[in-house]
N, C-alpha and C. Protein backbone atom coordinates (compact mmCIF):
# COMPACT_ATOMS: atom_id res chain seq x y z
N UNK A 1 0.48 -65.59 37.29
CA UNK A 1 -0.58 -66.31 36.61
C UNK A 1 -0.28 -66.39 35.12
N UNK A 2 -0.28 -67.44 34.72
CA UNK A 2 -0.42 -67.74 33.06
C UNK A 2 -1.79 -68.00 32.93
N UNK A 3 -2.15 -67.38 31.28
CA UNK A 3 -3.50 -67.50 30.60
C UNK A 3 -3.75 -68.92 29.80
N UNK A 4 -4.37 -69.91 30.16
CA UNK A 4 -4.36 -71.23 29.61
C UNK A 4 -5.62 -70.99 28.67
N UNK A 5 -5.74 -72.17 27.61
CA UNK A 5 -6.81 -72.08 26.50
C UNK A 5 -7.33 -73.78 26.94
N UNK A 6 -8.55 -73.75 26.90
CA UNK A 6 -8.53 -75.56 26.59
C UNK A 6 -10.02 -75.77 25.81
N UNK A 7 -9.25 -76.52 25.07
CA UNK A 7 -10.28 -76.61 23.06
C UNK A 7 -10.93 -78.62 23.67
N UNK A 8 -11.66 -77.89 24.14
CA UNK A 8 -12.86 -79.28 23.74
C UNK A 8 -12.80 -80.13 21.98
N UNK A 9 -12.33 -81.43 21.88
CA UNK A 9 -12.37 -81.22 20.29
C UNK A 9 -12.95 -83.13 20.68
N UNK A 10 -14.20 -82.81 20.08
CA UNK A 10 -15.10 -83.90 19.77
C UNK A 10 -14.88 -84.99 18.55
N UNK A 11 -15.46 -86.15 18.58
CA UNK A 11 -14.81 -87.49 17.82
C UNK A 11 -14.63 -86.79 16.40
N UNK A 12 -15.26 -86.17 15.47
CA UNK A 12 -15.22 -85.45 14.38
C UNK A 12 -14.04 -84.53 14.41
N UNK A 13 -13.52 -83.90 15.01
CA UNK A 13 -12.24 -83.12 15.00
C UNK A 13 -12.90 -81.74 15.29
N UNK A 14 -14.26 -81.41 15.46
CA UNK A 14 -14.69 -79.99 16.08
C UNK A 14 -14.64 -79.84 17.20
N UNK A 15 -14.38 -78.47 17.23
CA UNK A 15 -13.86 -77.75 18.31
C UNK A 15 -15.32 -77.03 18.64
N UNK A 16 -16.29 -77.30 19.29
CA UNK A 16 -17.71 -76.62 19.57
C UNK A 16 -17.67 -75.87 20.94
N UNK A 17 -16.80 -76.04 21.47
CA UNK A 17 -16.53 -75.06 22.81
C UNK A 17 -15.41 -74.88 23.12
N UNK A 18 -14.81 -74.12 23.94
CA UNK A 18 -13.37 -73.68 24.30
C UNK A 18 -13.56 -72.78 25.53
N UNK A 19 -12.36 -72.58 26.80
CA UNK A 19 -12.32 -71.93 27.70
C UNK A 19 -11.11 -71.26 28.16
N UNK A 20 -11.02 -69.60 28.09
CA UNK A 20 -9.77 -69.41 28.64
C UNK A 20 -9.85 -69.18 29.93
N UNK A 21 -8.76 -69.34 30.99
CA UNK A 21 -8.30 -68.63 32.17
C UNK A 21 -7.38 -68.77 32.97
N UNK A 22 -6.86 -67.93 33.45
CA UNK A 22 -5.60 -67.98 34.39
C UNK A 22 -5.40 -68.83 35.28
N UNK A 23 -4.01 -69.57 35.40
CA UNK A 23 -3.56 -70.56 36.56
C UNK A 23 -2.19 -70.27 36.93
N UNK A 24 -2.41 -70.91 38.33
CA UNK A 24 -0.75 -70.57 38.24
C UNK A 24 0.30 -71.47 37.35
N UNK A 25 -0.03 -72.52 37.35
CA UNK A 25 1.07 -73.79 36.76
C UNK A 25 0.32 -74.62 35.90
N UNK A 26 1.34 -75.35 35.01
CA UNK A 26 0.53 -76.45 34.44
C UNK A 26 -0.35 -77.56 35.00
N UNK A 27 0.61 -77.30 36.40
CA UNK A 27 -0.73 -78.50 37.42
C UNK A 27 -2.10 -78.12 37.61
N UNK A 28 -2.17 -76.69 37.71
CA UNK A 28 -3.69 -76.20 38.58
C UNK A 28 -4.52 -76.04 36.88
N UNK A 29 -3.57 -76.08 35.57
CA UNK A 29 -4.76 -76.48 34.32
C UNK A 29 -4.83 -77.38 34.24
N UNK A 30 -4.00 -78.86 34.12
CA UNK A 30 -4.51 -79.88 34.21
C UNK A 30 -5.14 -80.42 35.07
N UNK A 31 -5.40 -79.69 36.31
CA UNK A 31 -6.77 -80.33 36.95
C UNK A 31 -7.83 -79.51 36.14
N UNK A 32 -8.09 -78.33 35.86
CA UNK A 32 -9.57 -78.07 35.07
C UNK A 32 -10.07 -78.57 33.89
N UNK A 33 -8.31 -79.23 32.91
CA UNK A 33 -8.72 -79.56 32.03
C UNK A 33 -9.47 -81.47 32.30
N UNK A 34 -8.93 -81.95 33.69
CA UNK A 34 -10.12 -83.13 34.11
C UNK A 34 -11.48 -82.72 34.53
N UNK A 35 -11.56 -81.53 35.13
CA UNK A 35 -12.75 -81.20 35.40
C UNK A 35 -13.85 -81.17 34.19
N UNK A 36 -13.19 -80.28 33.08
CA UNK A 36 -13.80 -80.10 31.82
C UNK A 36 -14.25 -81.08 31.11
N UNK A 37 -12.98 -82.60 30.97
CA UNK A 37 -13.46 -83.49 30.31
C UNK A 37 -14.60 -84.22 31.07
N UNK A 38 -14.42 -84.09 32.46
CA UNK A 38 -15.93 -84.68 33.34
C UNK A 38 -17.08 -83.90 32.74
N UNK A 39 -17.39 -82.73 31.98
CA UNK A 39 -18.14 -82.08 32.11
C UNK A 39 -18.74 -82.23 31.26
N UNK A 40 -18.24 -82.63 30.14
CA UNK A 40 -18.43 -82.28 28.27
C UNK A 40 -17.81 -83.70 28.18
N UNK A 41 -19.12 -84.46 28.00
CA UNK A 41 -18.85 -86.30 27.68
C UNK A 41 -19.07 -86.76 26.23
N UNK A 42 -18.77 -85.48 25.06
CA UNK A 42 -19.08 -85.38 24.17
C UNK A 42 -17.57 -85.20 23.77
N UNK A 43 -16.75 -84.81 24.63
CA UNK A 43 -15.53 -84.15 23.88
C UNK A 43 -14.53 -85.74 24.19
N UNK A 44 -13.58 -85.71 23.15
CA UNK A 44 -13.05 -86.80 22.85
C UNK A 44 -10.97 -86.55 23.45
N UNK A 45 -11.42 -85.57 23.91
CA UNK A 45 -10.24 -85.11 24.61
C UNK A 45 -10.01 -83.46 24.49
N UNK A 46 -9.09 -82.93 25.59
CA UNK A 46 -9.02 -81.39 25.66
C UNK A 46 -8.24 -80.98 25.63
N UNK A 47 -6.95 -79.99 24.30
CA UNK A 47 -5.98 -79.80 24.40
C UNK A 47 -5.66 -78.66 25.11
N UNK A 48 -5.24 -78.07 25.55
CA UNK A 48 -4.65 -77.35 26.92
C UNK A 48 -3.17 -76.85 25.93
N UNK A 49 -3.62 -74.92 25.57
CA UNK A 49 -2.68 -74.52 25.57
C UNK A 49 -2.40 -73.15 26.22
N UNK A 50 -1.10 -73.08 26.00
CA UNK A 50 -0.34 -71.61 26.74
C UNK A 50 -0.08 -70.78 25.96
N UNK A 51 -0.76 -69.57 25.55
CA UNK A 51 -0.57 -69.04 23.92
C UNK A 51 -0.21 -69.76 22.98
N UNK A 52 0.78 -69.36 22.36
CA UNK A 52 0.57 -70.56 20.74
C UNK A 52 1.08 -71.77 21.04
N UNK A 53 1.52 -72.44 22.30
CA UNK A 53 2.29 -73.18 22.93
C UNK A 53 1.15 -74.24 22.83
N UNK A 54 0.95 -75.46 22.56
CA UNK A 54 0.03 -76.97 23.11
C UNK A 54 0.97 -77.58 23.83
N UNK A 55 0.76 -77.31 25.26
CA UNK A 55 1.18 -77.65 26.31
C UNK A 55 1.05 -79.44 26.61
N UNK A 56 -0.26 -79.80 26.79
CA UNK A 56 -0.62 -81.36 26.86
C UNK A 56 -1.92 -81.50 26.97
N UNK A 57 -2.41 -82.65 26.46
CA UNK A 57 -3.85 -82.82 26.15
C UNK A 57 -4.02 -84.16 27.32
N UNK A 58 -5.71 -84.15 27.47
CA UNK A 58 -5.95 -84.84 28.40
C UNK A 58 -7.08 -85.55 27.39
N UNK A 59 -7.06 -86.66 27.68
CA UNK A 59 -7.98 -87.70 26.92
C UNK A 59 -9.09 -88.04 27.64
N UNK A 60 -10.34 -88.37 27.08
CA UNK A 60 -11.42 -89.22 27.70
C UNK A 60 -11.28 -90.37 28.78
N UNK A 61 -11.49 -90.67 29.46
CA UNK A 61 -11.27 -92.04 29.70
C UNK A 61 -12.86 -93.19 29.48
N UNK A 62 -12.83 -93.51 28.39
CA UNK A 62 -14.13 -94.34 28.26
C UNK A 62 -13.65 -95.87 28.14
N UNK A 63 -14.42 -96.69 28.65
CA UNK A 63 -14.33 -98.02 28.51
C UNK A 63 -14.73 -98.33 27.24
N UNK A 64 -14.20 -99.41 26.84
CA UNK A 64 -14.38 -100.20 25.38
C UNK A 64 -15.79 -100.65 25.38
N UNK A 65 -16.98 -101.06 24.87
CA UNK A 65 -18.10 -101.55 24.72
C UNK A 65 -17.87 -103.30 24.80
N UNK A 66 -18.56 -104.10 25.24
CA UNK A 66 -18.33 -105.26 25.54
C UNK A 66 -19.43 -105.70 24.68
């Protein structure tokens, strides 16, 4: 198990929540870090790291306003 971090960071550049916990691979965090961005529709994307490592960030997916 590796210890993953993933920093909620909202349109302003704050970081108002964050979550650590163990996975086995970068696959089984980048599914929580989709879960997370489903969760928190405030956060403007979630960077996902491995100790001091920023592994890969997962973005919002919002539609453009028409």
């Amino acid at each position: 198990m590796q210890v993953f971090t993933f920093f909620c960071v909202e349109p302003d550049g704050s970081v108002p929540r964050f979550d650590v916990a163990p996975y086995a691979d970068d696959h089984a965090a980048r599914q929580r870090a989709f879960e997370l961005i489903d969760m928190h529709h405030r956060c403007d994307l979630i960077e996902v790291w491995r100790g001091a490592t920023r592994v890969f960030d997962v973005p919002a997916q919002r539609s453009a306003a028409a």
